[in-house]
C-alpha atoms as a PDB file:
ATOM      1  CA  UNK A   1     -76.521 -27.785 -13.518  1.00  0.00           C
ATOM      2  CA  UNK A   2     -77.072 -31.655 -13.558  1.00  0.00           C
ATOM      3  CA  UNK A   3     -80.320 -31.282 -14.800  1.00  0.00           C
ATOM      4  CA  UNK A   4     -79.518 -28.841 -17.169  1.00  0.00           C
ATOM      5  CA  UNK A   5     -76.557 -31.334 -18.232  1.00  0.00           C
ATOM      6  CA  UNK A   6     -79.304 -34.479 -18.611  1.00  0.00           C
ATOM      7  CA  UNK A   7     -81.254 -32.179 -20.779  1.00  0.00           C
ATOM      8  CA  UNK A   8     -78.849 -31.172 -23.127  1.00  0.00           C
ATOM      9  CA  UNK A   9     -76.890 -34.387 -23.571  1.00  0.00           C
ATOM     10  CA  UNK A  10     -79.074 -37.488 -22.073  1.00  0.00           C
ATOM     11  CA  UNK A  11     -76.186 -38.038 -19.075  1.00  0.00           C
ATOM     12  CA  UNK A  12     -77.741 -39.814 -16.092  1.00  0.00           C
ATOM     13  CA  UNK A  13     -76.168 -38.886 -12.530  1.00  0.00           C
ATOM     14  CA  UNK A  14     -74.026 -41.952 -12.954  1.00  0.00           C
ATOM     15  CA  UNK A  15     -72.876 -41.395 -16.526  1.00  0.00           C
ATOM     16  CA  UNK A  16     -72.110 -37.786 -15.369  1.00  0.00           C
ATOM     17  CA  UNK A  17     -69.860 -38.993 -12.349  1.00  0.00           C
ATOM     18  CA  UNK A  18     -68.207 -42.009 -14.987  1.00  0.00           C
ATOM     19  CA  UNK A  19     -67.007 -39.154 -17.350  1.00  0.00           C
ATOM     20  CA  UNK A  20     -65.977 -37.057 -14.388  1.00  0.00           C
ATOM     21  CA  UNK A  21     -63.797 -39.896 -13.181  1.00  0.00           C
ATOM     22  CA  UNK A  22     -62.549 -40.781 -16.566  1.00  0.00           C
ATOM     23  CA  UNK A  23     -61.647 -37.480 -17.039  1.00  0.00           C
ATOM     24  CA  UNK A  24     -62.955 -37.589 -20.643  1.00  0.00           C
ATOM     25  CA  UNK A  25     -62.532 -34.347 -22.797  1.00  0.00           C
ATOM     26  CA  UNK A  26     -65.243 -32.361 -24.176  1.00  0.00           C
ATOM     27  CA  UNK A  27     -65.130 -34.124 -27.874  1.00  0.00           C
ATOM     28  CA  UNK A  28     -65.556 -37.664 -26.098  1.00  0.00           C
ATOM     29  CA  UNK A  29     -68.272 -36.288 -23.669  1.00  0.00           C
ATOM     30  CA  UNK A  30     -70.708 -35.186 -26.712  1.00  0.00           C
ATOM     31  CA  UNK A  31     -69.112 -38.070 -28.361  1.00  0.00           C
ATOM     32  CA  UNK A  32     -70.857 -40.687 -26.008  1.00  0.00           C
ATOM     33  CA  UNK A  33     -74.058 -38.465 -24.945  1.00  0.00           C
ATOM     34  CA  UNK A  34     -76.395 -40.962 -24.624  1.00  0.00           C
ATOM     35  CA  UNK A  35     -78.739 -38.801 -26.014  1.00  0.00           C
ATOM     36  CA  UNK A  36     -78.049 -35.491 -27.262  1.00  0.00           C
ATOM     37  CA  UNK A  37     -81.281 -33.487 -27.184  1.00  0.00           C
ATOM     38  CA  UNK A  38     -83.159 -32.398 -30.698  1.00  0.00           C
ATOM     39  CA  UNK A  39     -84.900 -29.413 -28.929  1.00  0.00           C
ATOM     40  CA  UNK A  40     -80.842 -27.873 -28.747  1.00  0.00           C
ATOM     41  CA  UNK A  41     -81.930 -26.163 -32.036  1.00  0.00           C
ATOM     42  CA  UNK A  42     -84.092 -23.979 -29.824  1.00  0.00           C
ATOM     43  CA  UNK A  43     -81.107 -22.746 -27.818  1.00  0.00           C
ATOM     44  CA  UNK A  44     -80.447 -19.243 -29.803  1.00  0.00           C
ATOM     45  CA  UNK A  45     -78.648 -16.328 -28.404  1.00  0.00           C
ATOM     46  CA  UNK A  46     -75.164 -14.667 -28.365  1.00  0.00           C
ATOM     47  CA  UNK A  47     -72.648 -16.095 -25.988  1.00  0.00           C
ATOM     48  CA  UNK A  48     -68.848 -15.569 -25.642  1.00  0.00           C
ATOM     49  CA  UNK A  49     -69.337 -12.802 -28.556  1.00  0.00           C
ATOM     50  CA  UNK A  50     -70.679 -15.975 -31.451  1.00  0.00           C
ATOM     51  CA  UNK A  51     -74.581 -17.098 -32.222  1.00  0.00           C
ATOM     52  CA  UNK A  52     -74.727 -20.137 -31.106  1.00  0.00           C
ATOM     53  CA  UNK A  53     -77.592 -21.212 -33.898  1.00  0.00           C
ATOM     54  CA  UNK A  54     -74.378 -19.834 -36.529  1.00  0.00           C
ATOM     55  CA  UNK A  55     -71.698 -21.727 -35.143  1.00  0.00           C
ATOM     56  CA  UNK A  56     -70.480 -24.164 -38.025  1.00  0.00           C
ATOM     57  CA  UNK A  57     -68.122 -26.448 -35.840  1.00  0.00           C
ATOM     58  CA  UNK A  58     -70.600 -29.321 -34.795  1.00  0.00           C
ATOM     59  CA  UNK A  59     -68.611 -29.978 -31.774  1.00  0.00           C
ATOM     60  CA  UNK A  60     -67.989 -25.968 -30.872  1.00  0.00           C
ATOM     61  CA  UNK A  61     -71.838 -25.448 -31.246  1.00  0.00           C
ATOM     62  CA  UNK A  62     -72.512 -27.894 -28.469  1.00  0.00           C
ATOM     63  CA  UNK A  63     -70.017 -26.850 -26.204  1.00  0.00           C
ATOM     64  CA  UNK A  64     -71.607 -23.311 -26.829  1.00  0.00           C
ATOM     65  CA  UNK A  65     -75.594 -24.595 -26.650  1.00  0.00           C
ATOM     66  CA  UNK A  66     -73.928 -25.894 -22.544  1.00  0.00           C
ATOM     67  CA  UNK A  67     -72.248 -22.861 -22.225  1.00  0.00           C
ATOM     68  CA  UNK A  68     -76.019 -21.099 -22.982  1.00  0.00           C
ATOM     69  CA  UNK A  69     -77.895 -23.081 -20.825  1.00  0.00           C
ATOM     70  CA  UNK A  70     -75.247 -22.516 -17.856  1.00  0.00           C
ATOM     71  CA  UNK A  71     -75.021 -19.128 -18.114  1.00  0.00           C
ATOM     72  CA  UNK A  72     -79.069 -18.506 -18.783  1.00  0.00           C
ATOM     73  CA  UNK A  73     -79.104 -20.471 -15.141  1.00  0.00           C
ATOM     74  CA  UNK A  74     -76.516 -18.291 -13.487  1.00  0.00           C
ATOM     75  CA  UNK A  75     -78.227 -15.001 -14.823  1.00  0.00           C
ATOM     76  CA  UNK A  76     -81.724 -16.403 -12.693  1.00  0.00           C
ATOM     77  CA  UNK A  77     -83.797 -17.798 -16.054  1.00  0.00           C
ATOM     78  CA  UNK A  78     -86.352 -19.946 -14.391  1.00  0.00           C
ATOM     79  CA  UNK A  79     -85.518 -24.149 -15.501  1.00  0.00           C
ATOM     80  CA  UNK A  80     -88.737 -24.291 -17.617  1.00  0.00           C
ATOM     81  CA  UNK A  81     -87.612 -21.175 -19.757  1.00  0.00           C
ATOM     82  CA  UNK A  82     -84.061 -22.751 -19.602  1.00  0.00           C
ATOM     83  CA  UNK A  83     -84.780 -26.557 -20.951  1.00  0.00           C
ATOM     84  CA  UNK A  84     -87.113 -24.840 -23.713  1.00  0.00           C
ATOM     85  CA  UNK A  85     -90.287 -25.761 -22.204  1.00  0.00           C
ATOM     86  CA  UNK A  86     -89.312 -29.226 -21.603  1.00  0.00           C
ATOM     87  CA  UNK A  87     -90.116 -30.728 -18.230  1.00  0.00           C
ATOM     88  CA  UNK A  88     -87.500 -33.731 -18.846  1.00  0.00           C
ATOM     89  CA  UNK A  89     -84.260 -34.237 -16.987  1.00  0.00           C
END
């Protein structure tokens, strides 16, 4: 999950366990993503019953893209497939 975390939104292992400490909600955690990644375009597909490519809500949509990604990882979808071809953290 980690990984899939420092894909999506450019959190290190440290920045992960600051906003963990600080307790920071979701808006402030995409907020400060040191780097949100441009390849989230490429995360398509229907999750909790919405498109995540037709969400409007900028701040939804990205909760929605990690929501993707998690559950694509719990279902068995090997990491490569997962991070869109992407070898980076």
């Amino acid at each position: 999950m980690d990984r899939i975390i420092g894909w999506l939104t450019g959190y290190d292992a440290a920045g992960l366990d600051r906003v963990l400490a600080d307790e920071v909600d979701l808006e402030t955690f995409f907020a400060q993503a040191p780097r949100f990644n441009p390849n989230a375009s490429l995360i398509t597909g229907v999750i909790c019953g919405h498109r995540v490519e037709n969400i409007e809500d900028p701040l939804m949509q990205k909760i929605r893209y990690l929501d993707k990604l998690i559950d694509e990882l719990a279902r068995g979808k090997k990491m490569a497939a997962i991070l869109r071809g992407s070898d980076a953290p």
